[in-house]
N, C-alpha and C. Protein backbone atom coordinates (compact mmCIF):
# COMPACT_ATOMS: atom_id res chain seq x y z
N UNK A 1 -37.63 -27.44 -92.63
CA UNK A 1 -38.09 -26.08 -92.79
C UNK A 1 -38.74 -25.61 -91.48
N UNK A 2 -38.22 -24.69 -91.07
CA UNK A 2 -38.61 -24.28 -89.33
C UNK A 2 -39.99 -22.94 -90.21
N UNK A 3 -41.39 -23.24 -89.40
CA UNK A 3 -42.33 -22.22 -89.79
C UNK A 3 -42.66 -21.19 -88.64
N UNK A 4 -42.08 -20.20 -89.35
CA UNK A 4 -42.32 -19.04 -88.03
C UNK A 4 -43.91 -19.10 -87.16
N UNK A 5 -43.51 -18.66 -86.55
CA UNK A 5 -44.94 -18.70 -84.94
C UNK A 5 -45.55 -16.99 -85.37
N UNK A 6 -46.98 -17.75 -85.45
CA UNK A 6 -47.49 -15.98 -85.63
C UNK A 6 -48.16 -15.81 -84.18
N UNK A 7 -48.44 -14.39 -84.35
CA UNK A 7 -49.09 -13.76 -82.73
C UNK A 7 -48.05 -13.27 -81.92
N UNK A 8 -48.90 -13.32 -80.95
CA UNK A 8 -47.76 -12.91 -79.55
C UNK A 8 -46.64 -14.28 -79.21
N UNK A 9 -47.23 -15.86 -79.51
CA UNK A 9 -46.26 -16.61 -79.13
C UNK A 9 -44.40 -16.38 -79.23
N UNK A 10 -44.20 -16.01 -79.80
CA UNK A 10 -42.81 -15.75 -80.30
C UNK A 10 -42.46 -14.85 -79.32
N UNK A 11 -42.84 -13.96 -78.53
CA UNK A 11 -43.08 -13.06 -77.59
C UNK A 11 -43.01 -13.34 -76.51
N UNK A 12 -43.30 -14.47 -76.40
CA UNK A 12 -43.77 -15.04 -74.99
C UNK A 12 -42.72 -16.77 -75.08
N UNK A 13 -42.16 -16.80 -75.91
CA UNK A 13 -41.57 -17.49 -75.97
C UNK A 13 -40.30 -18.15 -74.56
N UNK A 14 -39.63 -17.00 -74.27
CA UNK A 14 -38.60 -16.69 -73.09
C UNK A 14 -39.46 -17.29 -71.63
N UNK A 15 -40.80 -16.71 -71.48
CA UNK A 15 -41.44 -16.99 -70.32
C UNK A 15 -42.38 -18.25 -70.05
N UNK A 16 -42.66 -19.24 -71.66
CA UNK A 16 -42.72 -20.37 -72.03
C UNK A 16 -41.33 -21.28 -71.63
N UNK A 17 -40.20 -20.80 -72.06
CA UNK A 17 -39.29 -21.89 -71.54
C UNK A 17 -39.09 -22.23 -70.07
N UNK A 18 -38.98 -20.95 -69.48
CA UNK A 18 -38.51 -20.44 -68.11
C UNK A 18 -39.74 -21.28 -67.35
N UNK A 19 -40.99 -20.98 -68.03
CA UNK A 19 -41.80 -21.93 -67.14
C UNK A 19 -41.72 -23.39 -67.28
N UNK A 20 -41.31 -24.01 -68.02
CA UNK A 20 -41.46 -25.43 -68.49
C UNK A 20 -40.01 -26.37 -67.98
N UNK A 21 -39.71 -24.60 -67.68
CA UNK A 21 -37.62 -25.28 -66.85
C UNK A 21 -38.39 -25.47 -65.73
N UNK A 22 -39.28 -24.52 -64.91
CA UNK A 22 -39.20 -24.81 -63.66
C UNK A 22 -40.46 -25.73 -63.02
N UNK A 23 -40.87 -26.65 -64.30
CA UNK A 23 -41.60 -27.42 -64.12
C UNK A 23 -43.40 -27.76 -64.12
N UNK A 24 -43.85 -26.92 -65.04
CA UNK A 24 -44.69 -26.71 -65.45
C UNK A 24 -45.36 -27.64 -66.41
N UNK A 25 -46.19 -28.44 -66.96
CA UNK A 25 -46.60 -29.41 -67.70
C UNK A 25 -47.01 -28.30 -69.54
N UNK A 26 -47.04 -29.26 -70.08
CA UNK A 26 -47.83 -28.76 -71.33
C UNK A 26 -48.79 -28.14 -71.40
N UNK A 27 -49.75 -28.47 -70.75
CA UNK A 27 -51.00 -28.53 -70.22
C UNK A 27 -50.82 -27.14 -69.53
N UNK A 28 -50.94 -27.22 -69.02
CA UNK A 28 -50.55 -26.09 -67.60
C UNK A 28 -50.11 -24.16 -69.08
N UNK A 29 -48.98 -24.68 -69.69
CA UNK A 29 -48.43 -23.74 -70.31
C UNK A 29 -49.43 -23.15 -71.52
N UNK A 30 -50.30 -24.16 -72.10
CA UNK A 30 -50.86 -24.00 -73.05
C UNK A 30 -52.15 -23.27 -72.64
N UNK A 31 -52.71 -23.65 -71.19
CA UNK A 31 -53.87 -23.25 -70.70
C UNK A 31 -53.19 -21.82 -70.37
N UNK A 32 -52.08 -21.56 -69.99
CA UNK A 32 -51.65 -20.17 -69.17
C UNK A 32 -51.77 -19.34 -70.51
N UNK A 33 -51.13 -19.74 -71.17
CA UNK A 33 -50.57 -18.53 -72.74
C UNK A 33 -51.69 -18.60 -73.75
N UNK A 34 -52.72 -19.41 -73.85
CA UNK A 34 -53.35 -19.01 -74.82
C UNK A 34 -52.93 -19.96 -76.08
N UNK A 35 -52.23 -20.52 -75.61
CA UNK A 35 -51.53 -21.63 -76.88
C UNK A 35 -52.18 -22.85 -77.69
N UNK A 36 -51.89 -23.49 -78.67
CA UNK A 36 -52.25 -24.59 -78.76
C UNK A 36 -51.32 -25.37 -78.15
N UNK A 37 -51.68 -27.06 -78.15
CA UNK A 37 -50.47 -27.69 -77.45
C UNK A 37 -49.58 -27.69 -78.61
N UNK A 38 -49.38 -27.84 -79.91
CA UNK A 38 -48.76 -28.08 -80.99
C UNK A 38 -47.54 -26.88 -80.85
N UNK A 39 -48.31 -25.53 -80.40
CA UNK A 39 -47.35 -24.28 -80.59
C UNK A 39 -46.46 -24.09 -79.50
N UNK A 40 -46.80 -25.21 -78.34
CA UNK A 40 -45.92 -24.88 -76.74
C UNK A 40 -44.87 -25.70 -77.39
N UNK A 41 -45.09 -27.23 -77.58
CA UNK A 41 -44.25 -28.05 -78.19
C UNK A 41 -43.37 -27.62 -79.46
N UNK A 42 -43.94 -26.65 -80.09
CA UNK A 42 -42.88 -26.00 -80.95
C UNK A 42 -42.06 -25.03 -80.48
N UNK A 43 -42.37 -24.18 -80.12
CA UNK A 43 -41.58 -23.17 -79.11
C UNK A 43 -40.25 -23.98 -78.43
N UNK A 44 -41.06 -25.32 -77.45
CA UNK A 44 -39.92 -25.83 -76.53
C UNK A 44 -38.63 -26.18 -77.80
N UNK A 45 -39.05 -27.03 -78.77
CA UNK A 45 -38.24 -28.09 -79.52
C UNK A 45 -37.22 -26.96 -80.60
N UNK A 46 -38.08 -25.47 -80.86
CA UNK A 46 -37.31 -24.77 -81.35
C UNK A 46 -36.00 -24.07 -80.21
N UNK A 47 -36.56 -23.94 -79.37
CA UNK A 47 -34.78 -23.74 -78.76
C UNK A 47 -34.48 -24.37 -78.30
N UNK A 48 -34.79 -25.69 -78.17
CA UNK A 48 -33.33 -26.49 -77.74
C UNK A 48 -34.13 -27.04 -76.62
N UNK A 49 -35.67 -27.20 -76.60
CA UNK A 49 -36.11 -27.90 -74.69
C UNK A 49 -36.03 -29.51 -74.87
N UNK A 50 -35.16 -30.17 -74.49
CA UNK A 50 -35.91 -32.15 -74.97
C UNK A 50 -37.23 -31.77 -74.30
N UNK A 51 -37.80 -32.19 -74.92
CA UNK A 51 -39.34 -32.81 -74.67
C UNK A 51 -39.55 -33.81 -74.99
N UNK A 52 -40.31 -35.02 -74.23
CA UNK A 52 -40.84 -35.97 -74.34
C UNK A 52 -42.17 -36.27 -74.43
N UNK A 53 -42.79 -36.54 -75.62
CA UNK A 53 -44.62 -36.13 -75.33
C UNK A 53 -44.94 -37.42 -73.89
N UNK A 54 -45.89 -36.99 -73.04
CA UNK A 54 -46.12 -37.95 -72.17
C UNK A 54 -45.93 -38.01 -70.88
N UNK A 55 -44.84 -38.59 -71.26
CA UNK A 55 -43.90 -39.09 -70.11
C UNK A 55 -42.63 -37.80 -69.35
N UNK A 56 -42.91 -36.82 -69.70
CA UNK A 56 -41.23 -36.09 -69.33
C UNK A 56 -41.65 -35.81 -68.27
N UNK A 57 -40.35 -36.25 -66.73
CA UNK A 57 -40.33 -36.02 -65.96
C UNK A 57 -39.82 -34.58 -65.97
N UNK A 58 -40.81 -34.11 -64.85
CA UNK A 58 -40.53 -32.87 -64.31
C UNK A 58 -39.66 -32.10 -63.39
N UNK A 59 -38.89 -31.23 -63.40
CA UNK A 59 -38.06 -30.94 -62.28
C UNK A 59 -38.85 -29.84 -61.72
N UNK A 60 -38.70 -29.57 -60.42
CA UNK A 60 -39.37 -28.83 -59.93
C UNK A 60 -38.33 -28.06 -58.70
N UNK A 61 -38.13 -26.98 -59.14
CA UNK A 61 -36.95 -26.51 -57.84
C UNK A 61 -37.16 -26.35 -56.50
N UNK A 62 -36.04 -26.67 -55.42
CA UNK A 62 -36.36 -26.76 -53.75
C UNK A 62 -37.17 -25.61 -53.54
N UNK A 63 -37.46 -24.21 -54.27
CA UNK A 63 -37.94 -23.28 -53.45
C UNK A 63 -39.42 -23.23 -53.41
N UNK A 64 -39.69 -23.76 -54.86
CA UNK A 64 -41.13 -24.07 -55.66
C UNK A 64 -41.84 -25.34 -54.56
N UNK A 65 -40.99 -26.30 -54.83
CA UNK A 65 -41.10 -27.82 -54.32
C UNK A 65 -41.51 -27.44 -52.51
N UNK A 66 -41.36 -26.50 -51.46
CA UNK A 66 -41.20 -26.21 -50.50
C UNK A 66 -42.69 -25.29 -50.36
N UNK A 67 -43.08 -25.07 -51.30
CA UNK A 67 -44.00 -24.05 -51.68
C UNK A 67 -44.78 -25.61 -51.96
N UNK A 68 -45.13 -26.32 -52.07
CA UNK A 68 -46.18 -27.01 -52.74
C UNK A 68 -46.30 -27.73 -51.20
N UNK A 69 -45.35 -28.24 -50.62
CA UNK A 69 -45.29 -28.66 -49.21
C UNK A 69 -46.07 -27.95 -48.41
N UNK A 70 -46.09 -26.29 -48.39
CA UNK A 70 -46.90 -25.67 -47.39
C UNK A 70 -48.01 -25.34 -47.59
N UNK A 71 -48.63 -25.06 -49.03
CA UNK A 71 -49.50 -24.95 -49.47
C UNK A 71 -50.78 -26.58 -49.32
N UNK A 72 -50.13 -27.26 -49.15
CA UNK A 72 -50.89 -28.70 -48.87
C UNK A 72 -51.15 -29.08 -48.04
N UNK A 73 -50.15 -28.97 -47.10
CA UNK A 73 -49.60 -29.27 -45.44
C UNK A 73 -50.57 -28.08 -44.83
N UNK A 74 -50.28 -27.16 -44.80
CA UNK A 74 -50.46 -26.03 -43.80
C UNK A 74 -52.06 -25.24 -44.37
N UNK A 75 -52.03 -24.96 -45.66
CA UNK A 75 -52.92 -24.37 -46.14
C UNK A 75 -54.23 -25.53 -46.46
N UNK A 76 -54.19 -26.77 -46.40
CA UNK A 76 -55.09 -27.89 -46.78
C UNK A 76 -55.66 -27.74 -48.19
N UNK A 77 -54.84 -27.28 -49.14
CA UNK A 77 -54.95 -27.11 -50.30
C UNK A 77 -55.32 -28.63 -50.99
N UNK A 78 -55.98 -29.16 -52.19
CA UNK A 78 -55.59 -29.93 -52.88
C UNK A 78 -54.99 -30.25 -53.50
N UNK A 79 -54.32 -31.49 -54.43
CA UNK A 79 -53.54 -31.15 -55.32
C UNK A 79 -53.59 -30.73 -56.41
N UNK A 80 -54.98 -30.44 -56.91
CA UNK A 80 -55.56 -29.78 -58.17
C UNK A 80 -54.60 -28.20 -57.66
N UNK A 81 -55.64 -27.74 -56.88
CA UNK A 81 -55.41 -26.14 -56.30
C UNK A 81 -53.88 -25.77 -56.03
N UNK A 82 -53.27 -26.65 -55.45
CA UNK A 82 -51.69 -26.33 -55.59
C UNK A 82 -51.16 -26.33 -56.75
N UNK A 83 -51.54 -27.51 -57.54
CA UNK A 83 -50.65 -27.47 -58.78
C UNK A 83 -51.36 -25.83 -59.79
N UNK A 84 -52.52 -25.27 -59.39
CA UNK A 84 -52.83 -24.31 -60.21
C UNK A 84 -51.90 -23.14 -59.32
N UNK A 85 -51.58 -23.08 -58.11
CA UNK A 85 -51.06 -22.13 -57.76
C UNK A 85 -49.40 -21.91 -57.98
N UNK A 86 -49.26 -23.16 -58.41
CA UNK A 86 -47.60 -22.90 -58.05
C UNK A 86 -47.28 -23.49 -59.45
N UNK A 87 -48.37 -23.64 -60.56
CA UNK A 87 -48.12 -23.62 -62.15
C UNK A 87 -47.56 -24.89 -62.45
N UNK A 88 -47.74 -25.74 -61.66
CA UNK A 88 -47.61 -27.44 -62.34
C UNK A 88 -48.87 -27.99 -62.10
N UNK A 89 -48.57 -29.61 -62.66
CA UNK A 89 -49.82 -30.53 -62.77
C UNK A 89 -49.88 -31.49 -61.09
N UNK A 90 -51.14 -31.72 -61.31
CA UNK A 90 -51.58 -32.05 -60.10
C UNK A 90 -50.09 -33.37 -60.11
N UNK A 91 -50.07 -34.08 -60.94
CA UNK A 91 -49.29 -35.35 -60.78
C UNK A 91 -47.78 -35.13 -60.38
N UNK A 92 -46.98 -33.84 -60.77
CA UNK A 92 -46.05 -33.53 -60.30
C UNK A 92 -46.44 -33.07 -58.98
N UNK A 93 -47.33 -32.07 -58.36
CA UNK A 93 -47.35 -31.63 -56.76
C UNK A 93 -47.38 -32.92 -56.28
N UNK A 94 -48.23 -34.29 -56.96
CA UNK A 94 -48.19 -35.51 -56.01
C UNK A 94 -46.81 -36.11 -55.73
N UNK A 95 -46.00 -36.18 -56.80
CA UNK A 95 -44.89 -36.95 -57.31
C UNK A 95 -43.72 -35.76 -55.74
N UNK A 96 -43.59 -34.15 -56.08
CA UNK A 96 -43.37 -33.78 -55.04
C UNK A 96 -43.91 -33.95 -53.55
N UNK A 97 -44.61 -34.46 -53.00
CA UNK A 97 -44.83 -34.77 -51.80
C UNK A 97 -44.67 -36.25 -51.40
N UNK A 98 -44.54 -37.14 -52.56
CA UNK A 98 -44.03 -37.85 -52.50
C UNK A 98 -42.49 -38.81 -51.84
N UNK A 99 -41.87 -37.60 -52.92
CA UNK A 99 -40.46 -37.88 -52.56
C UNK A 99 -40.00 -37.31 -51.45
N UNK A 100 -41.28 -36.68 -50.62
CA UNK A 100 -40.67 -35.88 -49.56
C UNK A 100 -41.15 -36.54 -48.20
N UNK A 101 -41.51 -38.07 -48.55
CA UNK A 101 -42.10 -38.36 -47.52
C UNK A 101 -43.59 -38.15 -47.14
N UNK A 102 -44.34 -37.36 -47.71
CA UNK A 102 -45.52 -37.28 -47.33
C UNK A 102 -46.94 -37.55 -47.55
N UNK A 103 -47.30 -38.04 -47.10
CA UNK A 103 -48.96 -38.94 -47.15
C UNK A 103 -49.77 -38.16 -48.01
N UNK A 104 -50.57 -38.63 -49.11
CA UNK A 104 -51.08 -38.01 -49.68
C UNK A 104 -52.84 -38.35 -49.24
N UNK A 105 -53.33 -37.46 -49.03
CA UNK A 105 -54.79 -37.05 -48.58
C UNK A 105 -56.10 -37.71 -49.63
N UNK A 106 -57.08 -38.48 -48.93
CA UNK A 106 -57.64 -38.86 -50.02
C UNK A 106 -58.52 -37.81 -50.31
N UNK A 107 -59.27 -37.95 -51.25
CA UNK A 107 -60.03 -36.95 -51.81
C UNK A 107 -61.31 -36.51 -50.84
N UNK A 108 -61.36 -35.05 -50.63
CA UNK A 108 -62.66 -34.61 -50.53
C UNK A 108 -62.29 -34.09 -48.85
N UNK A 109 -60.90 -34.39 -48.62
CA UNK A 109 -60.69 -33.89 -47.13
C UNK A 109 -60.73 -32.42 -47.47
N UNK A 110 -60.43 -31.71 -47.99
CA UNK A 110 -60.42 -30.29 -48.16
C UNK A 110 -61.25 -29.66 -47.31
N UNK A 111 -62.56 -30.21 -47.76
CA UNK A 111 -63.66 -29.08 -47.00
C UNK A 111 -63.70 -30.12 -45.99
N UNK A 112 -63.84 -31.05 -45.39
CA UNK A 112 -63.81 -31.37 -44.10
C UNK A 112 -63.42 -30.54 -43.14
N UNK A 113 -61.84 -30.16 -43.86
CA UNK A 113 -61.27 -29.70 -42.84
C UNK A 113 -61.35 -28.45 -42.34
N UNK A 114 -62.30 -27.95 -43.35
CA UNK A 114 -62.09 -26.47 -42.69
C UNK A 114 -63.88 -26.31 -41.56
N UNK A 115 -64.31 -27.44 -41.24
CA UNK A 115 -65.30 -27.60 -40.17
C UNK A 115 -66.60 -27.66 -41.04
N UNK A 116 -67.93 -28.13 -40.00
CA UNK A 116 -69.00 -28.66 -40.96
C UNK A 116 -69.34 -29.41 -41.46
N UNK A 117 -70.11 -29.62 -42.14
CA UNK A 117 -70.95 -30.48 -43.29
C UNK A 117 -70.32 -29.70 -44.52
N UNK A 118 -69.29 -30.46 -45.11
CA UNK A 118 -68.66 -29.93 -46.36
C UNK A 118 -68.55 -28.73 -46.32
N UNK A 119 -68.16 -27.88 -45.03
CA UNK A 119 -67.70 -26.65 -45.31
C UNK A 119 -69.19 -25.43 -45.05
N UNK A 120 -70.26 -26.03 -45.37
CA UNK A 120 -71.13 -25.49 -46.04
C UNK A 120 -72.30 -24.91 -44.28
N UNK A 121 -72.72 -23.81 -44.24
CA UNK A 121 -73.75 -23.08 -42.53
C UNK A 121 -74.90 -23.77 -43.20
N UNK A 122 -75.20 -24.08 -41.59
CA UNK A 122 -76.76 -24.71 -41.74
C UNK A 122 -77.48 -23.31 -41.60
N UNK A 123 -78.19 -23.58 -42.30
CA UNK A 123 -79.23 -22.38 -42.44
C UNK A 123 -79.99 -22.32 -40.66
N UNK A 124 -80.40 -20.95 -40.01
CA UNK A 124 -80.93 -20.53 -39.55
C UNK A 124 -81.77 -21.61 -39.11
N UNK A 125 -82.81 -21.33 -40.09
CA UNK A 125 -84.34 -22.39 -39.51
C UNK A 125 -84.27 -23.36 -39.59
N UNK A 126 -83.30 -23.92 -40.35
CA UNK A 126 -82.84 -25.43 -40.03
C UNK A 126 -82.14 -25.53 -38.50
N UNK A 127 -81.62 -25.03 -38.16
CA UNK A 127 -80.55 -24.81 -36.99
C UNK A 127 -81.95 -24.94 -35.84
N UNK A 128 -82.36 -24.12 -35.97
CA UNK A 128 -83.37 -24.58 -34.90
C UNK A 128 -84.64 -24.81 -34.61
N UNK A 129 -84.94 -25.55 -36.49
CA UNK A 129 -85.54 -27.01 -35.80
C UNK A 129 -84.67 -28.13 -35.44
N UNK A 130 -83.54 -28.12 -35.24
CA UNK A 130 -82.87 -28.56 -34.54
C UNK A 130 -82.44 -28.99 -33.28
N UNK A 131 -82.57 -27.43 -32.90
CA UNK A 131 -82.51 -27.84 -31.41
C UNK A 131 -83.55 -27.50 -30.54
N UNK A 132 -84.84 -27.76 -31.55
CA UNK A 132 -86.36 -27.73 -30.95
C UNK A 132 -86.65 -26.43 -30.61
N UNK A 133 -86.43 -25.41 -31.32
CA UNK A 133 -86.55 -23.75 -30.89
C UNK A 133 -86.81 -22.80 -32.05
């Protein structure tokens, strides 16, 4: 017995698949739409998505996948922050930089890199009792 979806889900159904084709986690879809996880997983299994609870590898397309590359690489993004920008889970942006050859950053370089003490201005009067002035 298939039980109809109340709300907007049924609605949003089309832009639930489309995201979960292009590699988006459960997680990710349920936090975007407002969903429970029970109702993403129904949605997928009612038209036809295999889903695997867990484990389903993700595909992630060259244009997306190229996009997570520059956003990491170039932008010094994390992989939390990429995977929120480009709508997958941190473990797929890893799994993509992965297969692409590339070193993954240990934690907390982010703000290093953008200069400082974690990113963060020394205050004024700290600054110079500093430099004795």
């Amino acid at each position: 017995m298939v039980v109809p979806l109340r709300g907007s889900y049924e609605r949003d159904a089309p832009e639930i698949i489309a995201a979960y084709r292009e590699g988006a986690s459960i997680r990710v879809l349920w936090e975007r739409f407002g969903a429970s996880q029970s109702t993403v997983y129904r949605i997928l299994k009612r038209h036809g998505e295999p889903v695997q609870r867990r484990t389903t590898r993700l595909l992630v397309e060259e244009s997306k996948a190229a996009e997570v590359v520059n956003l990491y690489q170039v932008e010094r993004l994390s992989l939390i922050l990429v995977g929120e920008r480009v709508g997958v889970s941190r473990q797929v942006v890893r799994r993509v930089l992965r297969e692409r050859g590339i070193a993954i950053r240990r934690g907390g370089t982010q703000s290093r890199s953008r200069g400082g003490s974690c990113g963060q201005r020394i205050p004024k009067r700290l600054a110079q009792g500093l430099d004795g002035g």
